[in-house]
Each structure stands twice: as structure tokens, then as C-alpha cells.
PDB file of N, CA and C in Angstrom:
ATOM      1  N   UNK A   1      19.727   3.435   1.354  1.00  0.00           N
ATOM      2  CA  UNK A   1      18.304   3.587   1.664  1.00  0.00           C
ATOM      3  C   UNK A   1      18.162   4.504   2.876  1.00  0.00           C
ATOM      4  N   UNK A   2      16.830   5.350   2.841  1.00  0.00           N
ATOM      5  CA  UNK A   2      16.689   6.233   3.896  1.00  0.00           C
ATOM      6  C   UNK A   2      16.622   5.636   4.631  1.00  0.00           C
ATOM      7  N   UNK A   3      16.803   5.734   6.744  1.00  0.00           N
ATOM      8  CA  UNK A   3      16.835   4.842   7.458  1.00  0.00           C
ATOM      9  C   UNK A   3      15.680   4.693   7.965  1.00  0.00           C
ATOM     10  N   UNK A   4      15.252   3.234   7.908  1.00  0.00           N
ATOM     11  CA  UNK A   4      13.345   2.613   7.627  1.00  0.00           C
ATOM     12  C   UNK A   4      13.705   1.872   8.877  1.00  0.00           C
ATOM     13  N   UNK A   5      12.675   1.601   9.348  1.00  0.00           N
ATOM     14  CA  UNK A   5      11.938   0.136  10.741  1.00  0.00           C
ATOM     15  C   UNK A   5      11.571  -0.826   9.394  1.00  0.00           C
ATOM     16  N   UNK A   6      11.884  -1.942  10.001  1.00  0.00           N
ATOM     17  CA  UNK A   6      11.548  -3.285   8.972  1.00  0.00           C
ATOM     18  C   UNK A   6      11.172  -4.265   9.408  1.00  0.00           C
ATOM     19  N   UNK A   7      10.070  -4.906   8.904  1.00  0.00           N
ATOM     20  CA  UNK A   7       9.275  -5.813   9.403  1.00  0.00           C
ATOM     21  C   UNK A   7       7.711  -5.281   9.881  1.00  0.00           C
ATOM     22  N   UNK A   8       6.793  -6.394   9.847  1.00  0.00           N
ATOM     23  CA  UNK A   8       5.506  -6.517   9.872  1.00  0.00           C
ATOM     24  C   UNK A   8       5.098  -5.838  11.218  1.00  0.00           C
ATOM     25  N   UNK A   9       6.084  -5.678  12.858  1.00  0.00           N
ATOM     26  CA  UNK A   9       5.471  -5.425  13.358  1.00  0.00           C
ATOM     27  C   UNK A   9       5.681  -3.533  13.411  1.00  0.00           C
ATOM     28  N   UNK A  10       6.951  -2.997  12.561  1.00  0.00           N
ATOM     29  CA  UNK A  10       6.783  -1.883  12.615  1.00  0.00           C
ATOM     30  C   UNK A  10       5.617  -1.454  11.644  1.00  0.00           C
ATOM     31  N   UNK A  11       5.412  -1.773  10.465  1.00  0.00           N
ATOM     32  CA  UNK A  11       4.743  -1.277   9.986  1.00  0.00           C
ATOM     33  C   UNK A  11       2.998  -1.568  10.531  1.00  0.00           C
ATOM     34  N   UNK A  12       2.486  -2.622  11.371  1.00  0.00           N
ATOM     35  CA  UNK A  12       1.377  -2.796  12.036  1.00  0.00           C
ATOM     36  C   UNK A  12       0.985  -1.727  13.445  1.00  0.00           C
ATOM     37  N   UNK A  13       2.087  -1.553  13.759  1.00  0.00           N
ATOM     38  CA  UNK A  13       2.400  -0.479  14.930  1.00  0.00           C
ATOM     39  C   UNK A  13       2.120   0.836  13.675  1.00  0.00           C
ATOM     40  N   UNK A  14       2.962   1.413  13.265  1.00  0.00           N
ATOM     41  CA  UNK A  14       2.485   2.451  12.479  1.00  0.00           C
ATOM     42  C   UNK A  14       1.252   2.542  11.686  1.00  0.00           C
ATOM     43  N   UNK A  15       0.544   1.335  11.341  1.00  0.00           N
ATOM     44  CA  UNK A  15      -0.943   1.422  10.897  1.00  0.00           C
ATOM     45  C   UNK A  15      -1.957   1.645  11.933  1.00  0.00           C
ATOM     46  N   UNK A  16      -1.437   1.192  12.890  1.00  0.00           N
ATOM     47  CA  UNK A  16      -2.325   1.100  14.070  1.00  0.00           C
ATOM     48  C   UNK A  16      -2.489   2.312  15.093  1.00  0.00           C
ATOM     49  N   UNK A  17      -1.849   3.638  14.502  1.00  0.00           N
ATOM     50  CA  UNK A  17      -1.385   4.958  15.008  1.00  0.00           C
ATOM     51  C   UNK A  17      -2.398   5.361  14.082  1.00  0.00           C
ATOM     52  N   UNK A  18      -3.061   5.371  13.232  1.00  0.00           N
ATOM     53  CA  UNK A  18      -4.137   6.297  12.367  1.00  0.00           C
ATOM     54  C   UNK A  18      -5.428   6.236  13.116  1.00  0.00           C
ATOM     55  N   UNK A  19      -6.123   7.810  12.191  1.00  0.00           N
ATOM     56  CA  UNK A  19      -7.348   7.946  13.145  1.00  0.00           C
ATOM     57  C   UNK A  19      -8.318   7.160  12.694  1.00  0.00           C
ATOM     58  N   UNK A  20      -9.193   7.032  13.730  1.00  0.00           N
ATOM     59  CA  UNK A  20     -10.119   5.929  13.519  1.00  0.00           C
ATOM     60  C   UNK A  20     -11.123   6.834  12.229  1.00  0.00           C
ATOM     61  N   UNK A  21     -11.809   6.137  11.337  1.00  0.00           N
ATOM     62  CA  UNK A  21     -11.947   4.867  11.318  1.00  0.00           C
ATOM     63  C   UNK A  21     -11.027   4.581  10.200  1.00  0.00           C
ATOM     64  N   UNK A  22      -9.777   4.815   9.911  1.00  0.00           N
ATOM     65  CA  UNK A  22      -8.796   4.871   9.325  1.00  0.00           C
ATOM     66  C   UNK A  22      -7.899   3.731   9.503  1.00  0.00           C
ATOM     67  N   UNK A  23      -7.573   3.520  11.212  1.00  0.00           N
ATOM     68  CA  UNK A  23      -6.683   2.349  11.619  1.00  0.00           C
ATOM     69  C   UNK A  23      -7.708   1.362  11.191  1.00  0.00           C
ATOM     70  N   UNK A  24      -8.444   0.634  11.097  1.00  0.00           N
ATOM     71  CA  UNK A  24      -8.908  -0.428  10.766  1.00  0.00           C
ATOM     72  C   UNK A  24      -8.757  -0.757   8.947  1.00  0.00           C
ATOM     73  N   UNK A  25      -9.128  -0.348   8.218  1.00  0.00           N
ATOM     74  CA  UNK A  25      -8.790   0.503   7.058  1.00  0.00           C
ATOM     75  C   UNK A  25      -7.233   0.080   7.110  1.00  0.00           C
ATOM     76  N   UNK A  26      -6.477   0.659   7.170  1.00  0.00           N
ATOM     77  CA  UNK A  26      -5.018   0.460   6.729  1.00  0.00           C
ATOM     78  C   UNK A  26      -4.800  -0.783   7.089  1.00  0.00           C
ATOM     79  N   UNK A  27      -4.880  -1.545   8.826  1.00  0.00           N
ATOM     80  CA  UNK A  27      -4.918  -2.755   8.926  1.00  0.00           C
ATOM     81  C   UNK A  27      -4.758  -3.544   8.012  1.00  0.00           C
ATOM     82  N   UNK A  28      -6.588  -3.260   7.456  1.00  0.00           N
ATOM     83  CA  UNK A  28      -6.371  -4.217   6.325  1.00  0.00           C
ATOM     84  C   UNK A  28      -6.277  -4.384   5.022  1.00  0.00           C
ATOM     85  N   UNK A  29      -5.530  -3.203   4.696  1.00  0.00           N
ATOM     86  CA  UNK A  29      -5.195  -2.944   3.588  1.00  0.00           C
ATOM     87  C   UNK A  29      -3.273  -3.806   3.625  1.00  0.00           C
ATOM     88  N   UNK A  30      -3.131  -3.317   4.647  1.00  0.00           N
ATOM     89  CA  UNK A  30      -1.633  -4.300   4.855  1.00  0.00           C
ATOM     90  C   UNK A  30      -1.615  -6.039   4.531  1.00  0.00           C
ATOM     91  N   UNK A  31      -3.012  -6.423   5.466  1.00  0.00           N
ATOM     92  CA  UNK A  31      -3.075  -7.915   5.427  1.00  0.00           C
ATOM     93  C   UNK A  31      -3.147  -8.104   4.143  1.00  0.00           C
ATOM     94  N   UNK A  32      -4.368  -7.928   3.354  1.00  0.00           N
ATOM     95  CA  UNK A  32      -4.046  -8.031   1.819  1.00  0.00           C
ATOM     96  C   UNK A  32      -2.937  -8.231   0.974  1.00  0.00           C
ATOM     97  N   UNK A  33      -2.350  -6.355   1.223  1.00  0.00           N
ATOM     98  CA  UNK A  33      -1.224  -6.645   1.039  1.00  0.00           C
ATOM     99  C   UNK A  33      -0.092  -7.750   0.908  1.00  0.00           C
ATOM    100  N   UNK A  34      -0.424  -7.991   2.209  1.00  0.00           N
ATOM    101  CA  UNK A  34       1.261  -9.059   2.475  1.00  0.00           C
ATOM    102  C   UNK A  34       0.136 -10.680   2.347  1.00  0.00           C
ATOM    103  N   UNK A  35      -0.765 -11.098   2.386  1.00  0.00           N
ATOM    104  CA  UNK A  35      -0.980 -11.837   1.647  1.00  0.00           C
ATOM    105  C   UNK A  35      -1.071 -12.049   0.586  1.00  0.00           C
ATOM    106  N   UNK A  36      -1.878 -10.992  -0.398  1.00  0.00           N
ATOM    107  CA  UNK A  36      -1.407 -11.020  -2.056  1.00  0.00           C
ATOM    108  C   UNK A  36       0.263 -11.456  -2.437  1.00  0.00           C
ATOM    109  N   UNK A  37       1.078 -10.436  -1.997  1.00  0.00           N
ATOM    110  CA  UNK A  37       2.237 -10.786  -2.491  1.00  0.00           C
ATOM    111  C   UNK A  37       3.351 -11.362  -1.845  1.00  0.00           C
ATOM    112  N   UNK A  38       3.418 -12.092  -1.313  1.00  0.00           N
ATOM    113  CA  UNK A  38       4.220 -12.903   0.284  1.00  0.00           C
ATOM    114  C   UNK A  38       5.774 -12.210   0.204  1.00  0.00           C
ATOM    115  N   UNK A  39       6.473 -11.862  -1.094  1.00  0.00           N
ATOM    116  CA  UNK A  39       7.565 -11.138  -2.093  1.00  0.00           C
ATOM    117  C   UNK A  39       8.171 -10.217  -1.226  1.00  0.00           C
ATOM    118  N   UNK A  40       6.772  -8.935  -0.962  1.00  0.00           N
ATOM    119  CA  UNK A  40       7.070  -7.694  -0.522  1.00  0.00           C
ATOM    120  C   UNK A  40       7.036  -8.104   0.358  1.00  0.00           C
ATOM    121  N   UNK A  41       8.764  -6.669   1.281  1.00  0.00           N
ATOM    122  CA  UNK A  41       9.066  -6.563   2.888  1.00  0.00           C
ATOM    123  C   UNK A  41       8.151  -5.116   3.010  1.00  0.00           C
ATOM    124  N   UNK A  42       7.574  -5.625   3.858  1.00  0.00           N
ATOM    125  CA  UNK A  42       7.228  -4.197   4.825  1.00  0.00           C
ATOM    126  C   UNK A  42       8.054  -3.295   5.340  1.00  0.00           C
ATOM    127  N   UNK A  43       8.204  -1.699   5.089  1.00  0.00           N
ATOM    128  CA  UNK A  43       9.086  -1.196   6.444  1.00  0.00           C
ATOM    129  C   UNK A  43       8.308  -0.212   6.321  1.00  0.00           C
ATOM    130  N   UNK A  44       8.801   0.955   7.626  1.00  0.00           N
ATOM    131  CA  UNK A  44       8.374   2.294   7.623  1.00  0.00           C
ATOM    132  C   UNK A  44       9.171   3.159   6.970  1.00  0.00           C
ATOM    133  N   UNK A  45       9.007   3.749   6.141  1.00  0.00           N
ATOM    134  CA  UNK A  45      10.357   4.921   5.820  1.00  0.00           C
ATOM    135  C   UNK A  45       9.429   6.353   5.609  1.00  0.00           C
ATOM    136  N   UNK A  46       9.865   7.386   6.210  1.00  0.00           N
ATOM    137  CA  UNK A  46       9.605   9.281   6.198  1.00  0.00           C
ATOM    138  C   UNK A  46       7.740   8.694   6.522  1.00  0.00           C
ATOM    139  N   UNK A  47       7.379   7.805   7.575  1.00  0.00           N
ATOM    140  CA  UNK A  47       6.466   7.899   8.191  1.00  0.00           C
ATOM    141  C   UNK A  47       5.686   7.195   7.405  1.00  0.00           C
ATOM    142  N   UNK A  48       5.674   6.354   6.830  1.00  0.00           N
ATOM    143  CA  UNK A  48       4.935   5.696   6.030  1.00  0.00           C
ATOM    144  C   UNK A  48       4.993   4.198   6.068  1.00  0.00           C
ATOM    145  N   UNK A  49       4.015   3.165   5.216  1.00  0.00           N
ATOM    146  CA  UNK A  49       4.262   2.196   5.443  1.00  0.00           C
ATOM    147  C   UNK A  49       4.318   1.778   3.531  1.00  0.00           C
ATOM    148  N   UNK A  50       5.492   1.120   3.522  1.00  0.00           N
ATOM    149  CA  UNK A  50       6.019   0.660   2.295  1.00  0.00           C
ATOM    150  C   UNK A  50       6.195  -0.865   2.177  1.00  0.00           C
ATOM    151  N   UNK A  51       5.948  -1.508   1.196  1.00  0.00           N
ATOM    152  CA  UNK A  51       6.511  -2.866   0.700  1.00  0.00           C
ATOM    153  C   UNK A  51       7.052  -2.772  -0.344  1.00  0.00           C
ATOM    154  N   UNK A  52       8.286  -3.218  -0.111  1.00  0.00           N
ATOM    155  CA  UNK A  52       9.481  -3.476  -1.285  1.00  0.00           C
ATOM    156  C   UNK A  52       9.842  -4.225  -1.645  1.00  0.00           C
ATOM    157  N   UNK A  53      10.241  -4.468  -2.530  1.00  0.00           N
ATOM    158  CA  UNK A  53      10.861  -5.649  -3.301  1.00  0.00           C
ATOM    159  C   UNK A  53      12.160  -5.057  -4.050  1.00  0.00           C
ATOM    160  N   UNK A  54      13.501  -6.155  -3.381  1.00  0.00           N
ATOM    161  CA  UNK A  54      14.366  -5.969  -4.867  1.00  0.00           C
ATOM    162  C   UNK A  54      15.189  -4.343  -4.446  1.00  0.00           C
ATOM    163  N   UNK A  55      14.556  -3.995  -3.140  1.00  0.00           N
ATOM    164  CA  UNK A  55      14.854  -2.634  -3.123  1.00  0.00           C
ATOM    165  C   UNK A  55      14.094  -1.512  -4.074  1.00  0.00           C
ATOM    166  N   UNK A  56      13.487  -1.719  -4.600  1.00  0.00           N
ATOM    167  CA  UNK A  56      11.933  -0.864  -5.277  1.00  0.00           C
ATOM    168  C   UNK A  56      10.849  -0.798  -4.579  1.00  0.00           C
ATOM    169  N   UNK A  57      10.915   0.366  -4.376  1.00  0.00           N
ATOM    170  CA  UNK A  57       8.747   0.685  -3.926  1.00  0.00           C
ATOM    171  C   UNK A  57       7.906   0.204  -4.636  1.00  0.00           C
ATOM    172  N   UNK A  58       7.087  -0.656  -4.143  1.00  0.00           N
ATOM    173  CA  UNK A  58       5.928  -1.462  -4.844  1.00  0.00           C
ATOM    174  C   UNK A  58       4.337  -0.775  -4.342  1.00  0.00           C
ATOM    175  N   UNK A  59       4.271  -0.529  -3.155  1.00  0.00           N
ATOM    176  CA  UNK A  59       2.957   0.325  -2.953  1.00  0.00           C
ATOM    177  C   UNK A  59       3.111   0.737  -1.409  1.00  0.00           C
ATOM    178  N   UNK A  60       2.360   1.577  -0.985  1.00  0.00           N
ATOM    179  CA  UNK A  60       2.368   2.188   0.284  1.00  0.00           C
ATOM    180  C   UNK A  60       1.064   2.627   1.151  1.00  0.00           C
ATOM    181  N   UNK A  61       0.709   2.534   2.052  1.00  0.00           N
ATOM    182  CA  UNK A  61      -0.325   3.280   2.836  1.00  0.00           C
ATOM    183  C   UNK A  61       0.285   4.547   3.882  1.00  0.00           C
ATOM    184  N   UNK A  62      -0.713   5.334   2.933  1.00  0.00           N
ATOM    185  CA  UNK A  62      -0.569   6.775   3.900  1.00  0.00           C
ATOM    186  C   UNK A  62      -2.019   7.068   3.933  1.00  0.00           C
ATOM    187  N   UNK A  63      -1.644   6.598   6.330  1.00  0.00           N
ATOM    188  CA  UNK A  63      -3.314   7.363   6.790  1.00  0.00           C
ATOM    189  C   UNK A  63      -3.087   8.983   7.352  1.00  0.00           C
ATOM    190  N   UNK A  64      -4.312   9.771   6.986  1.00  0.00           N
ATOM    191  CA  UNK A  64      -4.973  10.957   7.176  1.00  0.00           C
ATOM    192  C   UNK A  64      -6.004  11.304   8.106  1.00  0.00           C
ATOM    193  N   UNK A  65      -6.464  12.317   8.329  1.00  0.00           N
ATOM    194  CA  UNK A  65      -7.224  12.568   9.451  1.00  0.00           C
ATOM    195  C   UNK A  65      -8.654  12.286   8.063  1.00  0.00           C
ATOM    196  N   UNK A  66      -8.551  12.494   7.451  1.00  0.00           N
ATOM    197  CA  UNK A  66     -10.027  12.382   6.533  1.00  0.00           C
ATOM    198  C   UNK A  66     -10.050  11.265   5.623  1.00  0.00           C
ATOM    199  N   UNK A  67      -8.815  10.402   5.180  1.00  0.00           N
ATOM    200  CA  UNK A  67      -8.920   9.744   4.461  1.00  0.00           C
ATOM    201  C   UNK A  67      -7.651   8.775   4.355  1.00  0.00           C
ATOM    202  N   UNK A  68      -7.406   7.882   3.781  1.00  0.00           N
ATOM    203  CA  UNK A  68      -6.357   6.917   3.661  1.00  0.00           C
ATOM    204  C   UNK A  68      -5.852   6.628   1.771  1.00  0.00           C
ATOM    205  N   UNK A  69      -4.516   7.127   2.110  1.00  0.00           N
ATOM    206  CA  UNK A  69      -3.918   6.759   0.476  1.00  0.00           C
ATOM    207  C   UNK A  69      -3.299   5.144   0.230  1.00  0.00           C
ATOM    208  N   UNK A  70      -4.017   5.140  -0.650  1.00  0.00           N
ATOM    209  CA  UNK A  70      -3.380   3.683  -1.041  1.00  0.00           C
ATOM    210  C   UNK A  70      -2.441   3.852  -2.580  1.00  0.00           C
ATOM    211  N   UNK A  71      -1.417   3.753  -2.884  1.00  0.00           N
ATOM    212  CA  UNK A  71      -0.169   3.954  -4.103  1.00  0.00           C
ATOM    213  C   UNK A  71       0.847   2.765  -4.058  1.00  0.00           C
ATOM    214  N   UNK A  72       1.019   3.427  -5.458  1.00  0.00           N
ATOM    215  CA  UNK A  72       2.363   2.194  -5.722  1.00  0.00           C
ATOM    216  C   UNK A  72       3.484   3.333  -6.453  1.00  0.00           C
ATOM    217  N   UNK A  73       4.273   3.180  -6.665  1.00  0.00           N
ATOM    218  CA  UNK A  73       6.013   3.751  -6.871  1.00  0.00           C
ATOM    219  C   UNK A  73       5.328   4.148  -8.390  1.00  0.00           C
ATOM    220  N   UNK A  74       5.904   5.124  -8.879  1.00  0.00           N
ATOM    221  CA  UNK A  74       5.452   5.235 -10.707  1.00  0.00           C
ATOM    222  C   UNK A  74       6.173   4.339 -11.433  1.00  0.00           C
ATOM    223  N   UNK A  75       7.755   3.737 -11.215  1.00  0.00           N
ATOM    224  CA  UNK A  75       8.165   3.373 -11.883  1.00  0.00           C
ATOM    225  C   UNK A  75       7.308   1.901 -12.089  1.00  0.00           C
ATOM    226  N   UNK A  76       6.781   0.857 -10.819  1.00  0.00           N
ATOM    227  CA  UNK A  76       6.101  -0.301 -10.946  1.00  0.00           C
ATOM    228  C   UNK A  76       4.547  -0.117 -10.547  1.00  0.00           C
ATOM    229  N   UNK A  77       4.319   0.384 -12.180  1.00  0.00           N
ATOM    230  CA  UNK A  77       2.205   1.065 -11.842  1.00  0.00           C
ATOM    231  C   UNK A  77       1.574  -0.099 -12.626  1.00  0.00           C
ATOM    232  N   UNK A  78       0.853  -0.818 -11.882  1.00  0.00           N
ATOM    233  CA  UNK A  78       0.114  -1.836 -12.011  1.00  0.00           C
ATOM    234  C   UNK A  78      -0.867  -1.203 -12.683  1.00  0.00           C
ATOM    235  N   UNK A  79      -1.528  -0.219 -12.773  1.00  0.00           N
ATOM    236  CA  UNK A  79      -2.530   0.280 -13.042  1.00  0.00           C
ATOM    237  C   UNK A  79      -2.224   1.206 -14.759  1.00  0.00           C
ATOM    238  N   UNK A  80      -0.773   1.169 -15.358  1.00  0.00           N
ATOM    239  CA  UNK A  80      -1.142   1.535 -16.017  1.00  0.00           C
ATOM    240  C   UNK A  80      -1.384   1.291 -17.229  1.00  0.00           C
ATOM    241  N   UNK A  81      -2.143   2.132 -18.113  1.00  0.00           N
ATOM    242  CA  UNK A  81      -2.855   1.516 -19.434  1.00  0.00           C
ATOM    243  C   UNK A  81      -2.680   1.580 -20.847  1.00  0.00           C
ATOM    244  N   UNK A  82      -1.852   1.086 -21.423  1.00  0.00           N
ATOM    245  CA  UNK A  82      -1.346   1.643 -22.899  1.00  0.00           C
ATOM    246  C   UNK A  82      -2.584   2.587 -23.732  1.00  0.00           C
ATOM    247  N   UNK A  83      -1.659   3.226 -23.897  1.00  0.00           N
ATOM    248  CA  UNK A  83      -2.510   3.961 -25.295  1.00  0.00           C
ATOM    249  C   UNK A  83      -3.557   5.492 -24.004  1.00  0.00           C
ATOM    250  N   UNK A  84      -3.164   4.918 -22.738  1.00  0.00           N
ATOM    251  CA  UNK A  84      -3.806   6.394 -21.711  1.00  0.00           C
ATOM    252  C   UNK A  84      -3.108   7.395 -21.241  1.00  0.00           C
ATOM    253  N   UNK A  85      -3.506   8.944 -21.255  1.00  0.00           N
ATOM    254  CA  UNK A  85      -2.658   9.659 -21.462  1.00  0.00           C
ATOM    255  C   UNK A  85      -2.133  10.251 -19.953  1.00  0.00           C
ATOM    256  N   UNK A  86      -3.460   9.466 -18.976  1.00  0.00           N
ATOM    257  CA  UNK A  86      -3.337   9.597 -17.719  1.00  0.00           C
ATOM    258  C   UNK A  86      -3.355   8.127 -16.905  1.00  0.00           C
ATOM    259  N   UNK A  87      -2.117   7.959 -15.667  1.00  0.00           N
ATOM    260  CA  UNK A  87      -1.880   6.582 -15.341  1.00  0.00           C
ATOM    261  C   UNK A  87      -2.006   6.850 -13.536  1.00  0.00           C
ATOM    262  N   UNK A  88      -2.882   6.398 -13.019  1.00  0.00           N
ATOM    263  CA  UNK A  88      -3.077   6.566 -11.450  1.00  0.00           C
ATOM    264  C   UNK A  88      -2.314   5.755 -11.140  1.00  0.00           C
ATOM    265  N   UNK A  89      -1.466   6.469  -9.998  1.00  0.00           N
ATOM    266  CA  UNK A  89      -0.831   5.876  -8.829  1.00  0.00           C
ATOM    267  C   UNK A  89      -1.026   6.022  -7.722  1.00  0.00           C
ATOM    268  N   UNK A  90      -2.286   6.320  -7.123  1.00  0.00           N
ATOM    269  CA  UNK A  90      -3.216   6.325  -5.731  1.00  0.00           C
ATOM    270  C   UNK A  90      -4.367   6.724  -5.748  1.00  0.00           C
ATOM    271  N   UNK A  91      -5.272   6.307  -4.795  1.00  0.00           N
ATOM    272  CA  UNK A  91      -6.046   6.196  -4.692  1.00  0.00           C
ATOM    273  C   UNK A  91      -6.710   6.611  -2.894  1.00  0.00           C
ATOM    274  N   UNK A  92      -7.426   7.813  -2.846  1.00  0.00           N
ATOM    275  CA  UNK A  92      -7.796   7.711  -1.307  1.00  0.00           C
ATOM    276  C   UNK A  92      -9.192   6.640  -1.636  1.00  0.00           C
ATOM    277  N   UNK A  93      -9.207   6.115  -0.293  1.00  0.00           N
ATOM    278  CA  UNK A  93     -10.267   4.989   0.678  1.00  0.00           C
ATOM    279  C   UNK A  93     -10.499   5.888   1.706  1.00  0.00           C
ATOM    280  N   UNK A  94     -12.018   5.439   1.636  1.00  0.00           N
ATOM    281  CA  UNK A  94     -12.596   5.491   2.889  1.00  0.00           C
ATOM    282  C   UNK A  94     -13.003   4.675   3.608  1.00  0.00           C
ATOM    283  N   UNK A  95     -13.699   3.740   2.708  1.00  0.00           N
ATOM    284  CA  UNK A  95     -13.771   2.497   2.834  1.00  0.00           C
ATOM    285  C   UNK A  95     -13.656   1.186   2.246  1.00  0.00           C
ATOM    286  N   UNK A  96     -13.706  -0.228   2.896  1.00  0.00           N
ATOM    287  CA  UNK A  96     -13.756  -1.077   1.731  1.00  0.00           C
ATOM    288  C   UNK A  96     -14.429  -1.430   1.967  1.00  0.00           C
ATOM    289  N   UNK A  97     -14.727  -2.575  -0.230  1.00  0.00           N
ATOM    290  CA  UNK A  97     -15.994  -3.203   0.231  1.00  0.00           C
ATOM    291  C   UNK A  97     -15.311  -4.432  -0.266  1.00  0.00           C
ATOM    292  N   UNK A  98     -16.073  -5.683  -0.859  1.00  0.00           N
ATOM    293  CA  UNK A  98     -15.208  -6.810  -1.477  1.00  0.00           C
ATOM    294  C   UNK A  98     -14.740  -6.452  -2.640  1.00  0.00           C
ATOM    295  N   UNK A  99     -15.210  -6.004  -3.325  1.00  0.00           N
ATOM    296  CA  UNK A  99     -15.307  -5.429  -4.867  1.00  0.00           C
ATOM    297  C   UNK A  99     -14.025  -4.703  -4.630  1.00  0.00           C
ATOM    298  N   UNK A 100     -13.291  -3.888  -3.953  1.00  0.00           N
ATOM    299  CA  UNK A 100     -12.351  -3.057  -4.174  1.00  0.00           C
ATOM    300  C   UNK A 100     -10.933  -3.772  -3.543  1.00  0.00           C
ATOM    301  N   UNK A 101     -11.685  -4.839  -2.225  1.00  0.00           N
ATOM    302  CA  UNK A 101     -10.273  -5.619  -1.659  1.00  0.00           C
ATOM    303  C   UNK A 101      -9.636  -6.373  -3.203  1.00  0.00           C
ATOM    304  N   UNK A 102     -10.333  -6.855  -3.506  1.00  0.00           N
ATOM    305  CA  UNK A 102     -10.586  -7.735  -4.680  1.00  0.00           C
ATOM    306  C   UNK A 102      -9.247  -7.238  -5.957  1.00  0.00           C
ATOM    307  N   UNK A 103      -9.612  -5.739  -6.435  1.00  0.00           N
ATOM    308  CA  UNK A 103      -9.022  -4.605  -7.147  1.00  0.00           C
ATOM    309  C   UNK A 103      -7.839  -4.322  -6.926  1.00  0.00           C
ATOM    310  N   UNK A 104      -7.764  -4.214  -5.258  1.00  0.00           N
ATOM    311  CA  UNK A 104      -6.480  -4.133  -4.908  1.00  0.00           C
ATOM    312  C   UNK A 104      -5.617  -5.137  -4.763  1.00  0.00           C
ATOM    313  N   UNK A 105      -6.011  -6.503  -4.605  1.00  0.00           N
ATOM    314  CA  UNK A 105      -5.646  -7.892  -4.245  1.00  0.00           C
ATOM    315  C   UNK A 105      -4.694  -7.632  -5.927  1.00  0.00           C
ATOM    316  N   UNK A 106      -5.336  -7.798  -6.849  1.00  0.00           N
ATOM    317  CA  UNK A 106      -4.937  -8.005  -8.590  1.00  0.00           C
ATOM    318  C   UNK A 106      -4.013  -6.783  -8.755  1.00  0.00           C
ATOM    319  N   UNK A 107      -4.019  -5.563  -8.898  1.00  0.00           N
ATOM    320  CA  UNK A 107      -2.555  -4.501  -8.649  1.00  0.00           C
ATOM    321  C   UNK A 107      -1.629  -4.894  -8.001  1.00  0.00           C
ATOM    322  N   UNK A 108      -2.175  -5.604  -6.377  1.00  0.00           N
ATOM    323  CA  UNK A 108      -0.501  -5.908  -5.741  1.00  0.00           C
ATOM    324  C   UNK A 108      -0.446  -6.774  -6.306  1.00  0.00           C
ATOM    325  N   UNK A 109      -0.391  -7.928  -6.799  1.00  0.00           N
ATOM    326  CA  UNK A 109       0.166  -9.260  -7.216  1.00  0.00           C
ATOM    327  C   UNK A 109       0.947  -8.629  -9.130  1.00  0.00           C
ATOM    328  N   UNK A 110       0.015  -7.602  -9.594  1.00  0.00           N
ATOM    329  CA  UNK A 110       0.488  -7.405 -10.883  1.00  0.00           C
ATOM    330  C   UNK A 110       1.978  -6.995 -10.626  1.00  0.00           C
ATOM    331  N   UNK A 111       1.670  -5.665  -9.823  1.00  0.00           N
ATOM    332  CA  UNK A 111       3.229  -4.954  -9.388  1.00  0.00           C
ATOM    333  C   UNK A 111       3.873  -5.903  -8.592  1.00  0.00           C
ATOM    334  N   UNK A 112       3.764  -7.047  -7.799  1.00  0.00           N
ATOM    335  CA  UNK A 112       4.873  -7.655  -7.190  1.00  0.00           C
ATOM    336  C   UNK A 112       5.298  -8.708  -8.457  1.00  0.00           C
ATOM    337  N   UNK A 113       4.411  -8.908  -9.141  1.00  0.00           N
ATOM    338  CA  UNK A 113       5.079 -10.121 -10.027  1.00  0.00           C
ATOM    339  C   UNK A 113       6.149 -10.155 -10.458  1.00  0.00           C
TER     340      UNK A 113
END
């Protein structure tokens, strides 16, 4: 494995380095995160914040000066849809609302299952 920081407080420290109103935003896109799936480890790896499982990428936050990516690994895509000829694996946020914590809550738990 590339050499990653591991654990909740590197990757909270590295969420907490984005521009506003971005750091709040990733925050809690992490908490979710690691509450949806208790499974996934957090680390940082090539500047990013990852939860893995099993040694597989399960999803990641990458913050931006304009926007925040939220993804998961292609090989474990919660999102994708038989019989579609196109399968998303991110998504920029700007913001959340319940409706989308919600969205994302059901992807991480699909892909950590």
C-alpha cells in the first residue's frame, strides 16, 4: 500500500484543512461515513481521505476550492445499475441537505456490506 496516515484523527485533521465552506461539508460527510459503516478504516493516502475495507477503496472525500468530491473505488460502486450504460462514481457537493445525507448514508452501507 502507498504510504497513508491511519486513523480518524488523520483523516479529521485533513478534512479540517479545506476551504470553507467546504471543511464543514467534508466533516460531515466523514461522520456519516464512519457511522454508516463502523467496517471502514479511515486513512489519508496521495492527499486524500479514504475508507477501506479488506484493503479495498470503498469511498473517499476530495475537498476543492469550489466544491467537494464525494466517490467510491469502481470496482465497489454502490451506485451501479444493471441494464445502465453509464455508472457514477462521484459526485461534487456543495451542500447538504437531509435528503442527500440520507443517499449517501444507503451507498456507504451498500458498498461496505
Amino acid at each position: 500500500m502507498i504510504f497513508a496516515k491511519k486513523g480518524e484523527e488523520a483523516v479529521r485533521n485533513k478534512l479540517a484543512g479545506a476551504p470553507a465552506p467546504y471543511q464543514e461539508i467534508a466533516l460531515r460527510l466523514h461522520s456519516i461515513i464512519t457511522e454508516s459503516a463502523t467496517s471502514l478504516e479511515p486513512v489519508v493516502r496521495w492527499g486524500l481521505a479514504f475508507y477501506v475495507k479488506d484493503g479495498k477503496d470503498i469511498c473517499y472525500i476530495k475537498p476543492d476550492k469550489d466544491y467537494l468530491v464525494f466517490g467510491f473505488g469502481e470496482v465497489v460502486n454502490p451506485a451501479f445499475e444493471e441494464g445502465s450504460l453509464m455508472h457514477p462514481v462521484a459526485w461534487t457537493i456543495t451542500a447538504l441537505d437531509e435528503a442527500t445525507e440520507q443517499k449517501i448514508r444507503a451507498l456507504v452501507q451498500k458498498a461496505a456490506g
